[in-house]
Protein backbone atom coordinates (compact mmCIF):
# COMPACT_ATOMS: atom_id res chain seq x y z
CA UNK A 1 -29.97 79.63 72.30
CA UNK A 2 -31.77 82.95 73.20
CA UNK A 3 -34.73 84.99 71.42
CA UNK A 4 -35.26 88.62 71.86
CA UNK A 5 -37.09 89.73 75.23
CA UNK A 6 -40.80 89.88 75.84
CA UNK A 7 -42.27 93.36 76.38
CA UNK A 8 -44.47 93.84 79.64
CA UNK A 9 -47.13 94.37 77.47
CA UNK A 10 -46.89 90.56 76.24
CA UNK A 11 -46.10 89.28 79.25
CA UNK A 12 -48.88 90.66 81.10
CA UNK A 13 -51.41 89.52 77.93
CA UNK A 14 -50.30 85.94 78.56
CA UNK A 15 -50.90 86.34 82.79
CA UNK A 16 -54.30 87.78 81.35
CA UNK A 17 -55.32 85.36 79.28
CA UNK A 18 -54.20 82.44 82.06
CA UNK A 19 -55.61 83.85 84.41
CA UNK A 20 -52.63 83.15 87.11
CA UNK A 21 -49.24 85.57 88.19
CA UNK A 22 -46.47 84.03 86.29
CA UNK A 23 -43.87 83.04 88.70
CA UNK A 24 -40.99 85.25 88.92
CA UNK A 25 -37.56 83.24 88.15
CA UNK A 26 -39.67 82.27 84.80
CA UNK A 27 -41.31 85.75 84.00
CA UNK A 28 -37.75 87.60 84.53
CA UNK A 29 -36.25 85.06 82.23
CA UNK A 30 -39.04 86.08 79.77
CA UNK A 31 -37.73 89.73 80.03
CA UNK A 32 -34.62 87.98 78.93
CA UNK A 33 -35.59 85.62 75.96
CA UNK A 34 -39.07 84.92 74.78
CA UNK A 35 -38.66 81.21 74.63
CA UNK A 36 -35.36 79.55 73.81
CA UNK A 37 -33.91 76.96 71.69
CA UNK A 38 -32.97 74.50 74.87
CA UNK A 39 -34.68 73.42 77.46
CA UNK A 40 -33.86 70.47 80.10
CA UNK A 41 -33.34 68.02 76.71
CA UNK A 42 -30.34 70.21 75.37
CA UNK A 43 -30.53 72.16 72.79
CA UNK A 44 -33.60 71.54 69.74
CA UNK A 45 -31.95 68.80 67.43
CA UNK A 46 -33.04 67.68 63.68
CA UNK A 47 -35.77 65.72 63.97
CA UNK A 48 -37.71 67.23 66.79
CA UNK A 49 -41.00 67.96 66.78
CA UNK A 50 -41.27 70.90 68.51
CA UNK A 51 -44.63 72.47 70.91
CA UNK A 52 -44.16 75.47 68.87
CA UNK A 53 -45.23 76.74 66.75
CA UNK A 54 -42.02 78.59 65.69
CA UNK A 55 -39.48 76.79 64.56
CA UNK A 56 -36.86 75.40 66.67
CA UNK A 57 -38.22 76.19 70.05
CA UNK A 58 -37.73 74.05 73.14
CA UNK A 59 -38.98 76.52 75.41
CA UNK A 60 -41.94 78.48 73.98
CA UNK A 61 -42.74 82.12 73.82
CA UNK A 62 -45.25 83.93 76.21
CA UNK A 63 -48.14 83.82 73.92
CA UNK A 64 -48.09 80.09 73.49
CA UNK A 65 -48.10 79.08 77.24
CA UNK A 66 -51.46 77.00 77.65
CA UNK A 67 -52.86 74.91 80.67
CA UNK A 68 -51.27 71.02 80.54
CA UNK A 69 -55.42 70.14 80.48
CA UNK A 70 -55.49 71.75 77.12
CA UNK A 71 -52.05 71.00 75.65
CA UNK A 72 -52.57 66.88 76.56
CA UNK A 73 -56.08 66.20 78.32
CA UNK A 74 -54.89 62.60 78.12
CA UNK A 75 -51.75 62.51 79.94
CA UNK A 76 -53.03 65.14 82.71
CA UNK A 77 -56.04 62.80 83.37
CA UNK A 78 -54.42 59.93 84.29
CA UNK A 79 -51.17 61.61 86.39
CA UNK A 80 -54.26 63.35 88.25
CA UNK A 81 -55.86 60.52 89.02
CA UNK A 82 -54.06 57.55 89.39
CA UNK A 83 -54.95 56.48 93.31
CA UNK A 84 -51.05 55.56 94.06
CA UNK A 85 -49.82 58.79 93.94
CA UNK A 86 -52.19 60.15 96.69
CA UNK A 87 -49.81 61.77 99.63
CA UNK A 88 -46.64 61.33 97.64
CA UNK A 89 -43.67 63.47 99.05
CA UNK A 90 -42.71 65.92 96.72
CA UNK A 91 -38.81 66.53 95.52
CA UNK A 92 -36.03 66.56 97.65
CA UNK A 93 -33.84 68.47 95.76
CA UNK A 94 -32.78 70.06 92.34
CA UNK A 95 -33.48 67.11 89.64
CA UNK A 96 -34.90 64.70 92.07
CA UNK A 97 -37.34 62.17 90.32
CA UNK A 98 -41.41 63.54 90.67
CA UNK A 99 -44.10 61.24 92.76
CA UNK A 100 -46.31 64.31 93.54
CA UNK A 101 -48.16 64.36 90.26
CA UNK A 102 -51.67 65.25 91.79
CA UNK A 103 -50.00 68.86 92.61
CA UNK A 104 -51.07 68.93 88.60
CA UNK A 105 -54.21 69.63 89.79
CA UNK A 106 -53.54 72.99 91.47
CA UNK A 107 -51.57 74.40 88.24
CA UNK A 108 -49.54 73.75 85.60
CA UNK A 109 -48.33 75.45 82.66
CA UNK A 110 -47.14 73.72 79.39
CA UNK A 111 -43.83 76.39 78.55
CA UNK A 112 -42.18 73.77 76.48
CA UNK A 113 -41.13 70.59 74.76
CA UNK A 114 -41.77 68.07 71.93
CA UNK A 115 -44.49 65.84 70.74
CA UNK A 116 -42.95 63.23 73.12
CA UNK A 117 -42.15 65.46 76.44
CA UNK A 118 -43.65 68.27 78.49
CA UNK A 119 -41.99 70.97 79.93
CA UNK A 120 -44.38 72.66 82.62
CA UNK A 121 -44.69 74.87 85.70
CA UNK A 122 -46.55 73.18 88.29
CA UNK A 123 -47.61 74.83 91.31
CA UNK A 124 -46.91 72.71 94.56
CA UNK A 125 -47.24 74.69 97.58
CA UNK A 126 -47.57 78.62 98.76
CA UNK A 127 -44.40 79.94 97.37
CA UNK A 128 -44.86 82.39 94.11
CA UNK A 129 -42.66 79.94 92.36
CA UNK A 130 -43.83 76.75 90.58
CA UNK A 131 -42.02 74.44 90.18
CA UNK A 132 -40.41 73.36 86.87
CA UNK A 133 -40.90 69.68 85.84
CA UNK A 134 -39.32 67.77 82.96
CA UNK A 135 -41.72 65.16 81.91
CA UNK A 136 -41.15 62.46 78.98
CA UNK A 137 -43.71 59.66 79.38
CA UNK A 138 -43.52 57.50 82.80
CA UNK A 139 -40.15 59.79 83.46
CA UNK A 140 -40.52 63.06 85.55
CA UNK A 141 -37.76 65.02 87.13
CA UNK A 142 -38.56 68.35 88.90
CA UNK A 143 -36.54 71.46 90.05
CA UNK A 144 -37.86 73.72 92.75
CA UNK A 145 -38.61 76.55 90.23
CA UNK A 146 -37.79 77.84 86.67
CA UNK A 147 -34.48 79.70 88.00
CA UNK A 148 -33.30 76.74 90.24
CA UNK A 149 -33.45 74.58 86.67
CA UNK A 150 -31.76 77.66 84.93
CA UNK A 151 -28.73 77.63 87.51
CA UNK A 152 -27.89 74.32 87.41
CA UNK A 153 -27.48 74.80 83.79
CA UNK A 154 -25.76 78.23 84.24
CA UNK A 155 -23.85 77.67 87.27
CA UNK A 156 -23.11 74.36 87.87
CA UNK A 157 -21.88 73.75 91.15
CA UNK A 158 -18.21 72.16 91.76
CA UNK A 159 -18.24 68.13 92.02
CA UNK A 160 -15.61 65.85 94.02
CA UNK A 161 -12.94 64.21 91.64
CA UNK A 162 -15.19 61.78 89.46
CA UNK A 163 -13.75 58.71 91.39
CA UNK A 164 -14.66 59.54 94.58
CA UNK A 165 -18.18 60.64 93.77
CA UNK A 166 -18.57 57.13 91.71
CA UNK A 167 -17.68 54.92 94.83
CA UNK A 168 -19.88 57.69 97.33
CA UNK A 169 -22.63 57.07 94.88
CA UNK A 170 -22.36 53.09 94.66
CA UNK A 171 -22.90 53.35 98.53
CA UNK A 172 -25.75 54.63 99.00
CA UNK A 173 -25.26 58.22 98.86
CA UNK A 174 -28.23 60.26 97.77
CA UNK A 175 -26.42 63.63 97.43
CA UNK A 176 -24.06 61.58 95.52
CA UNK A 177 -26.43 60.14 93.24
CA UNK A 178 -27.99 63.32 92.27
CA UNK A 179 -24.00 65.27 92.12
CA UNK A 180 -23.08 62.43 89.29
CA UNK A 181 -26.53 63.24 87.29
CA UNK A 182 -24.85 66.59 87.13
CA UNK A 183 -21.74 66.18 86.09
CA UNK A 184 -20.79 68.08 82.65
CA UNK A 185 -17.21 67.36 81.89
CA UNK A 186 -16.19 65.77 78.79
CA UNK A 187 -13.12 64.28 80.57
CA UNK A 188 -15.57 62.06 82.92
CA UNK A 189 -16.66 59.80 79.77
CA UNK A 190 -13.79 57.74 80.29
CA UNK A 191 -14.34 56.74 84.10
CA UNK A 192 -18.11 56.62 83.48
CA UNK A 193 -17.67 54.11 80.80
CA UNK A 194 -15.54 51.93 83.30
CA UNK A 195 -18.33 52.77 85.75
CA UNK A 196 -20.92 50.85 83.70
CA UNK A 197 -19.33 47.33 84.86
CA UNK A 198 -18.11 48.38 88.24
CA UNK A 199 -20.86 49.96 89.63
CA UNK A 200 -23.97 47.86 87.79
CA UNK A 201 -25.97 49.96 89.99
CA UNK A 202 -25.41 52.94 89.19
CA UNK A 203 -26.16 52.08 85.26
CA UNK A 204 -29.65 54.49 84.62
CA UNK A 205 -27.72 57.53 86.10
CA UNK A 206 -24.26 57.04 83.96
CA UNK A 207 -26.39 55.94 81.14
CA UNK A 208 -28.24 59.54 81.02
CA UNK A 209 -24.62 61.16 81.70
CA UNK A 210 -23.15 59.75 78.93
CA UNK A 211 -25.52 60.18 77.00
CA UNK A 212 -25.76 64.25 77.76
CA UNK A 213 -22.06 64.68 77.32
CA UNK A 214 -22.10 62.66 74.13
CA UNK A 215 -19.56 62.10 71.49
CA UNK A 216 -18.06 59.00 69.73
CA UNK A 217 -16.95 56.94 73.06
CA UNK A 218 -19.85 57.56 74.54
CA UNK A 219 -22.29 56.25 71.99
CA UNK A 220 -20.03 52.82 72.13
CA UNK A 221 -20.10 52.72 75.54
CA UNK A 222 -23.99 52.78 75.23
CA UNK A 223 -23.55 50.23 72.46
CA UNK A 224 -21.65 47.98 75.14
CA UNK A 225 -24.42 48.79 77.75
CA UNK A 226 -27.68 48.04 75.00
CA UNK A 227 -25.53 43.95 74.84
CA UNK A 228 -26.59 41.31 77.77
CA UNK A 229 -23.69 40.94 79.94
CA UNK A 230 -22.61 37.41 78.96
CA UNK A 231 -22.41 39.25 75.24
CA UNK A 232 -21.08 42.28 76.34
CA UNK A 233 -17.93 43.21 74.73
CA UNK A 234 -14.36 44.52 76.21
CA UNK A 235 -14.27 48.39 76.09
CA UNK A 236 -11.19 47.89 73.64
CA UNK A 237 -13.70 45.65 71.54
CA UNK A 238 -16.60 47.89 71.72
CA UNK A 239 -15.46 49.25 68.18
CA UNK A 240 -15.04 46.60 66.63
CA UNK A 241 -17.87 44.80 68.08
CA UNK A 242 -20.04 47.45 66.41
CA UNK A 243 -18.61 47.23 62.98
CA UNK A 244 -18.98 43.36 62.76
CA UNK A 245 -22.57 44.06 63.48
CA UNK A 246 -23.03 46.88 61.36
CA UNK A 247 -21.66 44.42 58.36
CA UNK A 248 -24.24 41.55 59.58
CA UNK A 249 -26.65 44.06 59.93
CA UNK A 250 -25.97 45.64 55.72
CA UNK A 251 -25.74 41.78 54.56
CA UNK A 252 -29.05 40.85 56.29
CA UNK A 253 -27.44 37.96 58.65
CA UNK A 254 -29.44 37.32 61.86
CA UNK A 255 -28.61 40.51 64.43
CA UNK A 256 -29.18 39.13 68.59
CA UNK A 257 -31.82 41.97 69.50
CA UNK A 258 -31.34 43.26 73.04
CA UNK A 259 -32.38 41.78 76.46
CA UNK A 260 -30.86 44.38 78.88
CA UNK A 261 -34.08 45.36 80.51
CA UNK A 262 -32.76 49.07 80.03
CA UNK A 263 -32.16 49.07 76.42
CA UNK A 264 -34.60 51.05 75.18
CA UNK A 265 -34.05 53.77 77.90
CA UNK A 266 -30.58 53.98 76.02
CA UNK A 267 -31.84 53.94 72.69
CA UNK A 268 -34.01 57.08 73.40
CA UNK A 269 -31.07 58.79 75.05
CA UNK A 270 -28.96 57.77 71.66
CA UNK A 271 -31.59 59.09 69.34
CA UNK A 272 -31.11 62.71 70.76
CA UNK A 273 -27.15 62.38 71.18
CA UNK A 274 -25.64 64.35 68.41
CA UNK A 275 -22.46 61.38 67.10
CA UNK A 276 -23.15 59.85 64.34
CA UNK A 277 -21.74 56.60 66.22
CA UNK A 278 -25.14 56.82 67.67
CA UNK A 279 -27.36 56.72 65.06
CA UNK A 280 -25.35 53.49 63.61
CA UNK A 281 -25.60 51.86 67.18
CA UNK A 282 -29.44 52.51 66.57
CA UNK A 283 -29.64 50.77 63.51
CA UNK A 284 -27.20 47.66 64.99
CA UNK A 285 -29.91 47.48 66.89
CA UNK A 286 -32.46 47.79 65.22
CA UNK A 287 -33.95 50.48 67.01
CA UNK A 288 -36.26 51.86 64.36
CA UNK A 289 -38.53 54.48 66.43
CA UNK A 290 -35.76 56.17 67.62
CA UNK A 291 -33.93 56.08 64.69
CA UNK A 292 -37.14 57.43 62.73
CA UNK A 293 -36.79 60.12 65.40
CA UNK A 294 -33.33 61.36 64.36
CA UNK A 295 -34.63 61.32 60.09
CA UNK A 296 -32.78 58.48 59.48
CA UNK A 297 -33.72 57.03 56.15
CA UNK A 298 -32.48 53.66 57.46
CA UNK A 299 -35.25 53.00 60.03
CA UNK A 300 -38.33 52.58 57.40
CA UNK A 301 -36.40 49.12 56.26
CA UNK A 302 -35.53 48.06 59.81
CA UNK A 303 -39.48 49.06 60.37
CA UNK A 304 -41.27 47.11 57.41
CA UNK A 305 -38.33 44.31 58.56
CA UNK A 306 -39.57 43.90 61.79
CA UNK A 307 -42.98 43.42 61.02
CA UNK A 308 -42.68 41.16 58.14
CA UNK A 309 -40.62 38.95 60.35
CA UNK A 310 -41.89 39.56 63.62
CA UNK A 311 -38.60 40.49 65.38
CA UNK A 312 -37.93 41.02 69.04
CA UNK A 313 -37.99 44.33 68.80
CA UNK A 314 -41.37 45.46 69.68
CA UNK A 315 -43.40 45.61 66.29
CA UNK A 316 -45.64 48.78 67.97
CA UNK A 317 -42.17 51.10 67.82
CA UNK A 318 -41.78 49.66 63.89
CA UNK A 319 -45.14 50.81 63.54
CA UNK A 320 -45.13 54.19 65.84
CA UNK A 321 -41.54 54.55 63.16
CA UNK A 322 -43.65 54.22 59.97
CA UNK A 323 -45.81 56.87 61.29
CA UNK A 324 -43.34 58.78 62.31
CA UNK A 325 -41.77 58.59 58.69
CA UNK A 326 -44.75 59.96 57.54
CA UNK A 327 -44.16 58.11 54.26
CA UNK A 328 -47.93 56.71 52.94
CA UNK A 329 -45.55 54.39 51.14
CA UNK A 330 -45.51 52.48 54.21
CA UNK A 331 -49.51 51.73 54.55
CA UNK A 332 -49.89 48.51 53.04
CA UNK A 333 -47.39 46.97 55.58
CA UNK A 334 -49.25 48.40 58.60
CA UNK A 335 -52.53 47.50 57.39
CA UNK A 336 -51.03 43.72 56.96
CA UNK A 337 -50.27 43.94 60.58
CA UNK A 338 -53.46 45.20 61.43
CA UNK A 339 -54.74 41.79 59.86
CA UNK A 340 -52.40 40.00 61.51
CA UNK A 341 -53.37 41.64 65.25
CA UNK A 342 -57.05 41.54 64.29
CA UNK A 343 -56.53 37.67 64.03
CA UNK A 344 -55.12 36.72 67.60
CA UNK A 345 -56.81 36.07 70.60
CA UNK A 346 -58.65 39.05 72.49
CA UNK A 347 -56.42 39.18 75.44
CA UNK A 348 -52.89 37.86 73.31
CA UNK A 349 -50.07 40.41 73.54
CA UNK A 350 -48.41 41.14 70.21
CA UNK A 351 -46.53 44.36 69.34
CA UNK A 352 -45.17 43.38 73.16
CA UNK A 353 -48.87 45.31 74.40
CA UNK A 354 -52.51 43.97 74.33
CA UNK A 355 -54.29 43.35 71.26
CA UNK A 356 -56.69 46.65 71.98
CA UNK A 357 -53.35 48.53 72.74
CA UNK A 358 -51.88 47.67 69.41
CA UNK A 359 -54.65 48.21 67.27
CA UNK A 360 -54.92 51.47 68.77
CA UNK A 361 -51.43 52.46 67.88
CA UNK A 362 -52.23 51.00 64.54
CA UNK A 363 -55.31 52.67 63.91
CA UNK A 364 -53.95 56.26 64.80
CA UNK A 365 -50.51 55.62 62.88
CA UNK A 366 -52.87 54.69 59.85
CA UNK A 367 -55.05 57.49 60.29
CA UNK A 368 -51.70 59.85 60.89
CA UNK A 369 -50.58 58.82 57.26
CA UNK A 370 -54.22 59.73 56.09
CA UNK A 371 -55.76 56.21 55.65
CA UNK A 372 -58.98 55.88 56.15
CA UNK A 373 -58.77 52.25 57.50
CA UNK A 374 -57.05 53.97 60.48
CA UNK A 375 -60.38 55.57 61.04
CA UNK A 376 -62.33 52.48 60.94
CA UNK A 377 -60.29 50.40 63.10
CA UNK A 378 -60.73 53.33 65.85
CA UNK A 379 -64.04 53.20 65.34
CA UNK A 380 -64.67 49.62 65.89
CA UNK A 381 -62.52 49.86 69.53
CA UNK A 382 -64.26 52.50 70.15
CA UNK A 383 -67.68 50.82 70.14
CA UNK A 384 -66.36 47.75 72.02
CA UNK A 385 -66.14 50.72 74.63
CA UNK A 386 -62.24 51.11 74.31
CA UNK A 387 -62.09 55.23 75.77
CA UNK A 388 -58.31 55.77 74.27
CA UNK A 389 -59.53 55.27 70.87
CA UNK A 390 -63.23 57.66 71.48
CA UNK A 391 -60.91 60.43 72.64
CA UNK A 392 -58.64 59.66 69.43
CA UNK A 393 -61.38 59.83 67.20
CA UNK A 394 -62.53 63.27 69.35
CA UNK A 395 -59.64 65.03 69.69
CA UNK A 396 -56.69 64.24 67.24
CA UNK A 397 -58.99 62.69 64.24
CA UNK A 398 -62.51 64.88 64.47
CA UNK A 399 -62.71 65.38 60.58
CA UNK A 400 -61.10 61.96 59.54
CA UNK A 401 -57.55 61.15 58.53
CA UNK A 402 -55.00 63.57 58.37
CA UNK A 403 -53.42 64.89 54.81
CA UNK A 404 -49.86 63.69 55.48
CA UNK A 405 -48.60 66.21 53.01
CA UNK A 406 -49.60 68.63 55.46
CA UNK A 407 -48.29 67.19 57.86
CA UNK A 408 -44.92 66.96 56.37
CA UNK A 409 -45.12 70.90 56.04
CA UNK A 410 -45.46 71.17 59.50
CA UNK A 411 -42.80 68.77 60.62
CA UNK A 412 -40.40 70.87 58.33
CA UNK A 413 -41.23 73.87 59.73
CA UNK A 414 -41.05 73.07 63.17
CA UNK A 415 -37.57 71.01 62.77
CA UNK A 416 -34.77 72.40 65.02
């Protein structure tokens, strides 16, 4: 998981060229390894698309770190200022969940992470340590610094028997809570599973467990979870239940979609689990982004599926999956469902976002696979004054579409 060290010499280029005193827990660990190939996902899997630009890194080398306002502009715009998060508290302990995203504004440091996650140093407070945050869209958890992060991983601290700290946990305890996010012992899986039914509650938590400690029983426990609970199958049945699905899934019969509310929190935490159980509870179903995610060939059919037949499953992740295939192949299906959005009402919802919000993701997709009608539909949001797709057009699309070949290159040579 380790890289040869930095040399002070490096180190001190990259506090040069920031401009700021790295803090220490991080800059000793850069004396260590320059970068690593883990970072608060786990360990860099196939599939990834990795910050850097050598291949395979989670946690990036010293000459790489950049400012979050240069690395995603977007993203660090609108944590910085969206009004509700004015006066948040900050974390309460190792892992808690992050409110305090204006302390963005004071400092942070991308050091890591994927196309779809930042890793940063933030700097919240006096202390010479920042603070290390683990952000993946609306989710952010933080750690008090790089070295608290790296000793939970290191040193994990001893945990009550798994039983007790499941029923202190379903009663309210807050220590408990965050003790069960850390648990790391294969044997757990089995109590965790029976933990989904008896302690509903506690469901996001044991779904992120399971899905860290991974293996075969896990991914069908998260198959049971991703089923309603009136359709929700016996653990004894959960095999089973999969296979019968699998077979209606291969003969094209009808396939119920999910309606747990946190299904697609579960598919994400399948796509980066390493069984293969997961990545055929994906395509049961019919999780096609995430599935694109892990380079399964089987997503561009579920993809093209979904849109020709306008499935539950929201059509923006079959078309964010097509991109994400990178196949041009694939372009005369999303630029039928760019007809088919440009058709509907102004304010409709199709894709399961607005009719702007889908075009956008159509539009970029398009251009991503180097078509120019990607280009034209961001142009004409962008003159009905829609700002995601002018800063689209700015900063990701300046000289037109893409070449996908190239980007296919890249993707290879960035793949963990």
């Amino acid at each position: 998981m380790l890289r040869p060290p930095a040399t002070e010499g490096e180190i001190e280029a990259a506090e040069d060229r920031l401009g700021v005193a790295l803090p220490p827990s991080y800059r000793a660990f850069l004396s260590t390894s320059n970068g690593a190939y883990a970072g608060p996902d786990g360990p860099v899997r196939a599939g990834w698309r990795v910050r850097s630009r050598k291949r395979g890194l989670a946690l990036i080398t010293a000459d790489e770190i950049r400012p979050m306002e240069e690395v995603d502009a977007f993203r660090y715009r609108m944590w910085t200022e969206m009004p509700e998060f004015a006066g948040a508290a900050p974390i309460e302990f190792e892992g808690d969940d992050v409110q305090n995203f204006h302390a963005l504004r004071r400092g942070a440091l991308v050091i890591g992470g994927d196309t779809e996650a930042l890793t940063l140093l933030v700097r919240v407070g006096r202390s010479r340590e920042w603070q290390l945050w683990s952000m993946y869209k609306e989710f952010t958890i933080g750690w008090s610094s790089f070295g608290a992060w790296l000793d939970t991983i290191v040193n994990p601290a001893s945990l009550p028997p798994i039983d007790d700290l499941l029923e202190q946990a379903a009663s309210g305890s807050r220590a408990a809570q965050h003790q069960l996010a850390r648990v790391h012992d294969a044997a757990a899986v089995p109590a965790l599973v029976d933990a989904l039914d008896r302690y509903p509650m506690l469901a996001p938590t044991l779904v992120q467990v399971l899905g860290r400690l991974d293996g075969d029983d896990a991914a069908r426990a998260l198959a049971r979870y991703l089923h309603p609970p009136s359709r929700r199958p016996a653990p004894d049945e959960a095999a089973r239940a999969l296979s019968d699905r699998l077979d209606d899934r291969e003969a094209g019969r009808p396939v119920p979609p999910p309606v747990n509310p946190n299904a697609w929190t579960a598919a994400r935490i399948l796509q980066k689990m390493k069984s293969p159980v997961a990545a055929d509870v994906l395509y049961e179903f019919g999780a096609c982004y995430e599935l694109a995610q892990r380079g399964d060939p089987r997503a561009g059919s579920l993809a093209v599926h979904a849109l020709e037949n306008d499935l539950t499953t929201p059509t923006v992740h079959a078309v964010y999956a097509l991109g994400w295939l990178g196949d041009p192949t694939y372009v005369p299906a999303i630029r039928a469902e760019a007809e088919k959005a440009r058709n509907v009402a102004a304010e409709t919802y199709v894709g399961q976002i607005n009719k702007r919000g889908y075009l956008w993701a159509i539009g970029t997709t398009l251009a991503d696979l180097g078509d120019e009608e990607g280009i034209a539909i961001l142009r004409e949001l962008a003159d009905a004054g829609d700002h995601h797709a002018q800063m689209s057009l700015e900063g990701r699309f300046p000289n037109g579409p893409r070449d996908p070949s190239a980007r296919a290159r890249v993707s290879a040579s960035t793949e963990g």
